[in-house]
PDB file of N, CA and C in Angstrom:
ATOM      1  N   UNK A   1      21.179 -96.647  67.178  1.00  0.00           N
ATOM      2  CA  UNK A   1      20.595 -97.724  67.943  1.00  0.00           C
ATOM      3  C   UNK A   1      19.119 -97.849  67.555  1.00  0.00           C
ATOM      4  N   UNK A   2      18.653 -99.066  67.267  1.00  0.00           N
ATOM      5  CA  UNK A   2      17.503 -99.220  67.011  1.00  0.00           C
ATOM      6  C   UNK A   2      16.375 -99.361  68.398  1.00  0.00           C
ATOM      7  N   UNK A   3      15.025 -98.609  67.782  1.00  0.00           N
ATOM      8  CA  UNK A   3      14.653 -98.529  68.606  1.00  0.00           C
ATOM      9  C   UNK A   3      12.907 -99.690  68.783  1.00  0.00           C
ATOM     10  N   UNK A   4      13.161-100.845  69.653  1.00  0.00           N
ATOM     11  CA  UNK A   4      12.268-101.665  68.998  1.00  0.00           C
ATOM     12  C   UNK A   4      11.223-101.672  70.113  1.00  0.00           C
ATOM     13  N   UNK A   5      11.303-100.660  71.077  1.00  0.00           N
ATOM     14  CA  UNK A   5      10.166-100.495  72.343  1.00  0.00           C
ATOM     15  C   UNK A   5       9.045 -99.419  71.582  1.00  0.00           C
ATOM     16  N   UNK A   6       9.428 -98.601  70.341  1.00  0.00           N
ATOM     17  CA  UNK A   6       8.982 -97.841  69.455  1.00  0.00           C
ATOM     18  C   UNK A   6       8.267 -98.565  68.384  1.00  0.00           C
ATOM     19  N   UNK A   7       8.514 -99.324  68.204  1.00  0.00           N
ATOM     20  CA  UNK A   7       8.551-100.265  67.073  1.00  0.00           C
ATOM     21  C   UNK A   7       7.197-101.007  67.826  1.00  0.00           C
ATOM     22  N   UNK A   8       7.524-101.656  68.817  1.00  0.00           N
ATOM     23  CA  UNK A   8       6.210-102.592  69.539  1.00  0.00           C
ATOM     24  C   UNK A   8       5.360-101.432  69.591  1.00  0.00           C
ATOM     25  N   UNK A   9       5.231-100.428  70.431  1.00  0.00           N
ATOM     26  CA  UNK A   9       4.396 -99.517  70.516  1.00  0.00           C
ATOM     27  C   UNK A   9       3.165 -98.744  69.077  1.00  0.00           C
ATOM     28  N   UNK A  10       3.893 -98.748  68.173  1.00  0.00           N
ATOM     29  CA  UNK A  10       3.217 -98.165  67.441  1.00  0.00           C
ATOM     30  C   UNK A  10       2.859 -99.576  66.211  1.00  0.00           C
ATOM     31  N   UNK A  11       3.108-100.610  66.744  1.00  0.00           N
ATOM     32  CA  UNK A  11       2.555-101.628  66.382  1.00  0.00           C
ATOM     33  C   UNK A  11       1.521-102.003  66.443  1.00  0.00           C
ATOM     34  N   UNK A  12       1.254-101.814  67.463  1.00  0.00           N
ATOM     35  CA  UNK A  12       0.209-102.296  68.367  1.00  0.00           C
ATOM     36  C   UNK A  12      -0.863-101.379  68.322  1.00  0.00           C
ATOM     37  N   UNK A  13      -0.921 -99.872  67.923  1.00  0.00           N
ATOM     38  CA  UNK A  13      -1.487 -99.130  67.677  1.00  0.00           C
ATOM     39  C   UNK A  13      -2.187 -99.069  66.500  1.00  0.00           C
ATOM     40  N   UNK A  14      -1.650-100.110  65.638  1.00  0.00           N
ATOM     41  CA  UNK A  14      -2.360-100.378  63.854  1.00  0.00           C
ATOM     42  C   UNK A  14      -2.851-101.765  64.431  1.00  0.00           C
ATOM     43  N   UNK A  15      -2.832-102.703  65.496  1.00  0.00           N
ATOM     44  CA  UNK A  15      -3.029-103.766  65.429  1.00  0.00           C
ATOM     45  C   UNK A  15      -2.253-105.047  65.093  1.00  0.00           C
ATOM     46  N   UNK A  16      -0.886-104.655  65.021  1.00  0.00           N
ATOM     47  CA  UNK A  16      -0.150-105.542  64.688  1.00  0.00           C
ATOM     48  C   UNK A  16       0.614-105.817  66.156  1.00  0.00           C
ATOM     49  N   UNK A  17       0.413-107.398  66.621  1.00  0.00           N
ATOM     50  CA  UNK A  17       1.008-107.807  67.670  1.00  0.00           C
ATOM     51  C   UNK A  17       1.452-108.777  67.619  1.00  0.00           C
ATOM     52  N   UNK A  18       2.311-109.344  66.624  1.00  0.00           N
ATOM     53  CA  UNK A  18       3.383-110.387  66.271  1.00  0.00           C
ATOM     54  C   UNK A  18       3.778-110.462  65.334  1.00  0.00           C
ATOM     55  N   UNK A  19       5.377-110.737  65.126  1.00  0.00           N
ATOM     56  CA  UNK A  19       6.312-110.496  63.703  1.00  0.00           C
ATOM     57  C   UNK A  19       5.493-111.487  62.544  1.00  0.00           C
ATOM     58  N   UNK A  20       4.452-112.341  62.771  1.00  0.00           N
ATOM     59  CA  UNK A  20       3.756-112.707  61.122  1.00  0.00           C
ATOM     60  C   UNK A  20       2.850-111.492  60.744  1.00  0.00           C
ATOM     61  N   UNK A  21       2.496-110.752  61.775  1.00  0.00           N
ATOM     62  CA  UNK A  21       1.218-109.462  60.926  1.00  0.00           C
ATOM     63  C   UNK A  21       2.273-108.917  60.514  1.00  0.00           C
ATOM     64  N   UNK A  22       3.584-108.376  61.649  1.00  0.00           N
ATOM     65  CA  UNK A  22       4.444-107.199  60.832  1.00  0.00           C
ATOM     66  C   UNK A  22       4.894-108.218  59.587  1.00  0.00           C
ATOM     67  N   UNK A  23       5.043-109.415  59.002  1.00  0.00           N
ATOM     68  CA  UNK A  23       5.675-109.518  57.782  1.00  0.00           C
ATOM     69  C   UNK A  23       4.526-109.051  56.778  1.00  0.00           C
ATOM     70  N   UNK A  24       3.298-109.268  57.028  1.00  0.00           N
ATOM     71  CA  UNK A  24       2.380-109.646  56.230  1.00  0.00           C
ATOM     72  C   UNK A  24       1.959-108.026  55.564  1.00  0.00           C
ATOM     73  N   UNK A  25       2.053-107.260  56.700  1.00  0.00           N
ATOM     74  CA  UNK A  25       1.742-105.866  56.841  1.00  0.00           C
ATOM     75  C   UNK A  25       2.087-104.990  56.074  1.00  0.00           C
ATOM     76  N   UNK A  26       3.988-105.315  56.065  1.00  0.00           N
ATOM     77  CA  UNK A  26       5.158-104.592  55.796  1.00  0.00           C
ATOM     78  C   UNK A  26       5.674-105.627  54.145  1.00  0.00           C
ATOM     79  N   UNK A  27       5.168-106.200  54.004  1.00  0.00           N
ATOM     80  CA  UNK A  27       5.936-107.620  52.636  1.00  0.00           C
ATOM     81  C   UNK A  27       7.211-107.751  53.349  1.00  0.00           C
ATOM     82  N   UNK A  28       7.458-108.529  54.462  1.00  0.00           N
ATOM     83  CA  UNK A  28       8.594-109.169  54.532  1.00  0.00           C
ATOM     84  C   UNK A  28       8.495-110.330  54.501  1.00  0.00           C
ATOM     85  N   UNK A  29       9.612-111.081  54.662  1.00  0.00           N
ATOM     86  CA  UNK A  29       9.864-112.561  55.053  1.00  0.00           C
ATOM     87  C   UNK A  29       9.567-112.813  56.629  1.00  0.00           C
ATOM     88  N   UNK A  30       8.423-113.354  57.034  1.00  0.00           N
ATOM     89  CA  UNK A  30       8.566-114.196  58.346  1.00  0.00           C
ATOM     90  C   UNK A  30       9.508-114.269  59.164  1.00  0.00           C
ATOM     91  N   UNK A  31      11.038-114.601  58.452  1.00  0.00           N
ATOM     92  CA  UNK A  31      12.412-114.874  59.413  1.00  0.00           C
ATOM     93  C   UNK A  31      12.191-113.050  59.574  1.00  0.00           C
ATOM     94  N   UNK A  32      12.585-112.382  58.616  1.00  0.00           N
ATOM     95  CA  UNK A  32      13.003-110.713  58.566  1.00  0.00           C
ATOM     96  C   UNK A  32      12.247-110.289  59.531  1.00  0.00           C
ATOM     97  N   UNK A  33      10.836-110.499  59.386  1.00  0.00           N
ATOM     98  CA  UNK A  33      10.077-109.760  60.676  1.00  0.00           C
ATOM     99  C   UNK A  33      10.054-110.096  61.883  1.00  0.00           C
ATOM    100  N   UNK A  34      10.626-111.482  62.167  1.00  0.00           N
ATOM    101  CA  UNK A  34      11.198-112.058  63.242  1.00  0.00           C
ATOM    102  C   UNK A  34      12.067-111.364  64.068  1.00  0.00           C
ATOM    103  N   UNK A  35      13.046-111.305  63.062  1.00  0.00           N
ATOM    104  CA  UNK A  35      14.868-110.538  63.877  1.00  0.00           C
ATOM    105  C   UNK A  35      14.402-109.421  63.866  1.00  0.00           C
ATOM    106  N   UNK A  36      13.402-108.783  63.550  1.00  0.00           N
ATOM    107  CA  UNK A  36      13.236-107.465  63.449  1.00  0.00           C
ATOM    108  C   UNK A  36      12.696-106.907  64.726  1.00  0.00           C
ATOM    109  N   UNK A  37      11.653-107.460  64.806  1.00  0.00           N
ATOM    110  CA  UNK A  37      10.283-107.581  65.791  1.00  0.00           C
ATOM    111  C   UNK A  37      10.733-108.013  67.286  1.00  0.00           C
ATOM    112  N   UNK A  38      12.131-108.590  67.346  1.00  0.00           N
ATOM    113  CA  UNK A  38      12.730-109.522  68.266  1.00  0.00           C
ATOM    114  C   UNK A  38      13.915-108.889  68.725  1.00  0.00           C
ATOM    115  N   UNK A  39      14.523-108.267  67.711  1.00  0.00           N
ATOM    116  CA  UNK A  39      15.309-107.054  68.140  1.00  0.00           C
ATOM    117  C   UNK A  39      16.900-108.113  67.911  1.00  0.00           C
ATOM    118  N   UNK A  40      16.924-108.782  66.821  1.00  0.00           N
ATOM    119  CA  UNK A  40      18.039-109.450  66.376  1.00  0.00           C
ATOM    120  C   UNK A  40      18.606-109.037  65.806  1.00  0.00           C
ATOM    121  N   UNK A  41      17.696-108.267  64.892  1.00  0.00           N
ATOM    122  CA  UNK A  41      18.646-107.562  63.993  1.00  0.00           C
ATOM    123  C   UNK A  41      17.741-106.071  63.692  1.00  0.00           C
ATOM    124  N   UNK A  42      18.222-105.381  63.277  1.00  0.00           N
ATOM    125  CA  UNK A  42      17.693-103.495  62.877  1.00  0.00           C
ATOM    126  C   UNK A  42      17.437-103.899  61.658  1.00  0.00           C
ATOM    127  N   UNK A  43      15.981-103.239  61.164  1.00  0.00           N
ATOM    128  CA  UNK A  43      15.596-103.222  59.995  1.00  0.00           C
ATOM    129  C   UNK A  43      16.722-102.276  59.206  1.00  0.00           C
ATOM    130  N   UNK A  44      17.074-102.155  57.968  1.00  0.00           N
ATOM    131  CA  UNK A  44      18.029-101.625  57.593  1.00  0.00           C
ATOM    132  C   UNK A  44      17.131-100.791  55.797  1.00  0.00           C
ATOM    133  N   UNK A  45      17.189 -99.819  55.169  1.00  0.00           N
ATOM    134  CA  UNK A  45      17.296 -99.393  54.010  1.00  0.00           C
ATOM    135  C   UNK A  45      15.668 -99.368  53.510  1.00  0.00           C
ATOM    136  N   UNK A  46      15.099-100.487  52.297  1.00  0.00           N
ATOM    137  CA  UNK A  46      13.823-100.352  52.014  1.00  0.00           C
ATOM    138  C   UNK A  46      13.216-101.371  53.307  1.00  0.00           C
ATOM    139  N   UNK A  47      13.469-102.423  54.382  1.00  0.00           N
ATOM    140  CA  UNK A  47      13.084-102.753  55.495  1.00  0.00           C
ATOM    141  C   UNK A  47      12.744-101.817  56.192  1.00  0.00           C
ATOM    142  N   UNK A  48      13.566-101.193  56.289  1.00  0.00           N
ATOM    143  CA  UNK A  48      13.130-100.141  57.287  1.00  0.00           C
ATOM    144  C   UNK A  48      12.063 -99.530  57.216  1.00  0.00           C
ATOM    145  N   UNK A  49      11.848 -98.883  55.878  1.00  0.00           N
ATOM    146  CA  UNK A  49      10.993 -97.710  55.191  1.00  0.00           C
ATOM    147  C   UNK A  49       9.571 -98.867  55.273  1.00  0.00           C
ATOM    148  N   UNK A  50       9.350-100.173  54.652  1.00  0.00           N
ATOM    149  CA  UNK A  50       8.278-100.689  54.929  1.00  0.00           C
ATOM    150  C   UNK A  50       7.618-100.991  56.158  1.00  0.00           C
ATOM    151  N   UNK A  51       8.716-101.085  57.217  1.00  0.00           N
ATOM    152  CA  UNK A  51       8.491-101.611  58.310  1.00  0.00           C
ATOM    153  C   UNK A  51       7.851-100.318  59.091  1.00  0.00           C
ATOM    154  N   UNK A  52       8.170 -99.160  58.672  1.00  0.00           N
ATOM    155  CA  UNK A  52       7.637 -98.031  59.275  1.00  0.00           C
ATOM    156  C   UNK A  52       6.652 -97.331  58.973  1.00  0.00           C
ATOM    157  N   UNK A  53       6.187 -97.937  57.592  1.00  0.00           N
ATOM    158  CA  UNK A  53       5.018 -97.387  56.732  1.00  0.00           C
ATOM    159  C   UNK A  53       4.084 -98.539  57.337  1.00  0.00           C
ATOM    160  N   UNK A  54       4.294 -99.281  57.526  1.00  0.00           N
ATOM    161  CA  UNK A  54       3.406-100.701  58.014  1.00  0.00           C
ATOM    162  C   UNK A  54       2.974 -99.918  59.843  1.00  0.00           C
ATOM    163  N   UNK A  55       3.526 -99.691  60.226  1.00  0.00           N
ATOM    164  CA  UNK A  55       3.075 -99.242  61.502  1.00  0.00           C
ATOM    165  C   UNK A  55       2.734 -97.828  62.125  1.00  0.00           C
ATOM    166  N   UNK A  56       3.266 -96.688  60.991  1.00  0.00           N
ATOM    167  CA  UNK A  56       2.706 -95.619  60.542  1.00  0.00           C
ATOM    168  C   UNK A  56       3.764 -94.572  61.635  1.00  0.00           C
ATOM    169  N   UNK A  57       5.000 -95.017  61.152  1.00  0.00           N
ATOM    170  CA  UNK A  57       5.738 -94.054  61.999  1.00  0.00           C
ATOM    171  C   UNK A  57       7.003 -93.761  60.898  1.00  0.00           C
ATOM    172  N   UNK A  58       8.124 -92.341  60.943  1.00  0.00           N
ATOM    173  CA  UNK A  58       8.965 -92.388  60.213  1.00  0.00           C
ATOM    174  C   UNK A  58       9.829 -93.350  60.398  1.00  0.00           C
ATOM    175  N   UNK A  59      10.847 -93.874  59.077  1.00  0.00           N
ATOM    176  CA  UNK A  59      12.065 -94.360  59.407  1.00  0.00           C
ATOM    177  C   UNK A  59      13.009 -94.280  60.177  1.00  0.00           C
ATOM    178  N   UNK A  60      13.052 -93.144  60.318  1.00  0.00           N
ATOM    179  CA  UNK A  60      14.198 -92.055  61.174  1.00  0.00           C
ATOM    180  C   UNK A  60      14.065 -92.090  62.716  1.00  0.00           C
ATOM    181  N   UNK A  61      12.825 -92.602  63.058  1.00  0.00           N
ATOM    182  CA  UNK A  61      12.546 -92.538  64.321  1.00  0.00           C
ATOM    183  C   UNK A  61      12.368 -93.930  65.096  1.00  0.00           C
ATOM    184  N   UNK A  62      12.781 -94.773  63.789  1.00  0.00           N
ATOM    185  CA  UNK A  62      12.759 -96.154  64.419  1.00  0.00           C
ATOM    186  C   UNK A  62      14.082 -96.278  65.733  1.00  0.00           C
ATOM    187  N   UNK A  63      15.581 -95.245  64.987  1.00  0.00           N
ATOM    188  CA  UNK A  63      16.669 -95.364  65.190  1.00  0.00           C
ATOM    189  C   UNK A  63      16.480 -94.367  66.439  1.00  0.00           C
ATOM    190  N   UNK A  64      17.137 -94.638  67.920  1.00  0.00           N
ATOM    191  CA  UNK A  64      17.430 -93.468  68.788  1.00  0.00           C
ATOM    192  C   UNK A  64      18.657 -93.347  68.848  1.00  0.00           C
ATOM    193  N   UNK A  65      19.267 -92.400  68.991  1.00  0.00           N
ATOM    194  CA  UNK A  65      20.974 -91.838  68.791  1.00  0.00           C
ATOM    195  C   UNK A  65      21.424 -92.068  70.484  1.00  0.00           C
ATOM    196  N   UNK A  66      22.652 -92.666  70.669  1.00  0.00           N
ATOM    197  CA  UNK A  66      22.560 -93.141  71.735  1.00  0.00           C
ATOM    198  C   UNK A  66      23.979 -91.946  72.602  1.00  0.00           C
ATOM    199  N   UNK A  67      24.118 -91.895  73.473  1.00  0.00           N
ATOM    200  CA  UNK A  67      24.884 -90.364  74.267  1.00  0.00           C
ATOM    201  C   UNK A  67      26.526 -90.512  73.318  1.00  0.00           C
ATOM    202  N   UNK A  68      26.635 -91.648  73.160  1.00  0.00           N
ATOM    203  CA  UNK A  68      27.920 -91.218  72.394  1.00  0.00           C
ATOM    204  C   UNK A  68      27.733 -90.607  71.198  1.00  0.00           C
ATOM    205  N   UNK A  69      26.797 -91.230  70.497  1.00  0.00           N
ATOM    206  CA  UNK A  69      26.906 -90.845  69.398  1.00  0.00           C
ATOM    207  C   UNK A  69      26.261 -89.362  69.189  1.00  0.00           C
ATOM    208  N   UNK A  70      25.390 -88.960  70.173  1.00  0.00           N
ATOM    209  CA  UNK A  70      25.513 -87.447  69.882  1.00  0.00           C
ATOM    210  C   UNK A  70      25.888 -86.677  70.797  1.00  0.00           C
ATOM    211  N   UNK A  71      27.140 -87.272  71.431  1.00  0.00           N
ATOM    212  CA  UNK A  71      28.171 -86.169  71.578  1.00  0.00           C
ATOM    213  C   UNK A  71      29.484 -85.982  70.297  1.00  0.00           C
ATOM    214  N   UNK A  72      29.347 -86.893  69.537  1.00  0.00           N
ATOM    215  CA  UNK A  72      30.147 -86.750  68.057  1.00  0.00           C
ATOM    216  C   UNK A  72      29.803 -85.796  67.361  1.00  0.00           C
TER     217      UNK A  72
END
């Protein structure tokens, strides 16, 4: 599960407070940082990795594991 209350938070902590800084920040597309930023869609692969280097947090921690999945 993506985690985009993490995502705002440490956004906002570099100064980025709307999906045009995160595109501009991160090299995405406007729409991408949109669904991203908006929680439409989960950044996924090298998105991810920019989107987390852009706001200075790991990839890994964008995602929170949700009770099912770590009781698997």
């Amino acid at each position: 599960m993506y985690d985009r209350a993490l995502l705002h938070a440490a956004a906002q902590m570099r100064g980025i407070k709307t999906p045009a800084q995160l595109a501009r920040e991160a090299g995405l597309t406007t729409a991408t940082a949109w669904r991203i930023w908006t929680g439409v869609g989960a950044p996924r692969g090298d998105h991810a990795a920019r989107v987390a280097e852009a706001v200075g947090i790991s990839a890994a921690s964008l995602y929170t594991r949700t009770a099912v999945e770590a009781a698997a």
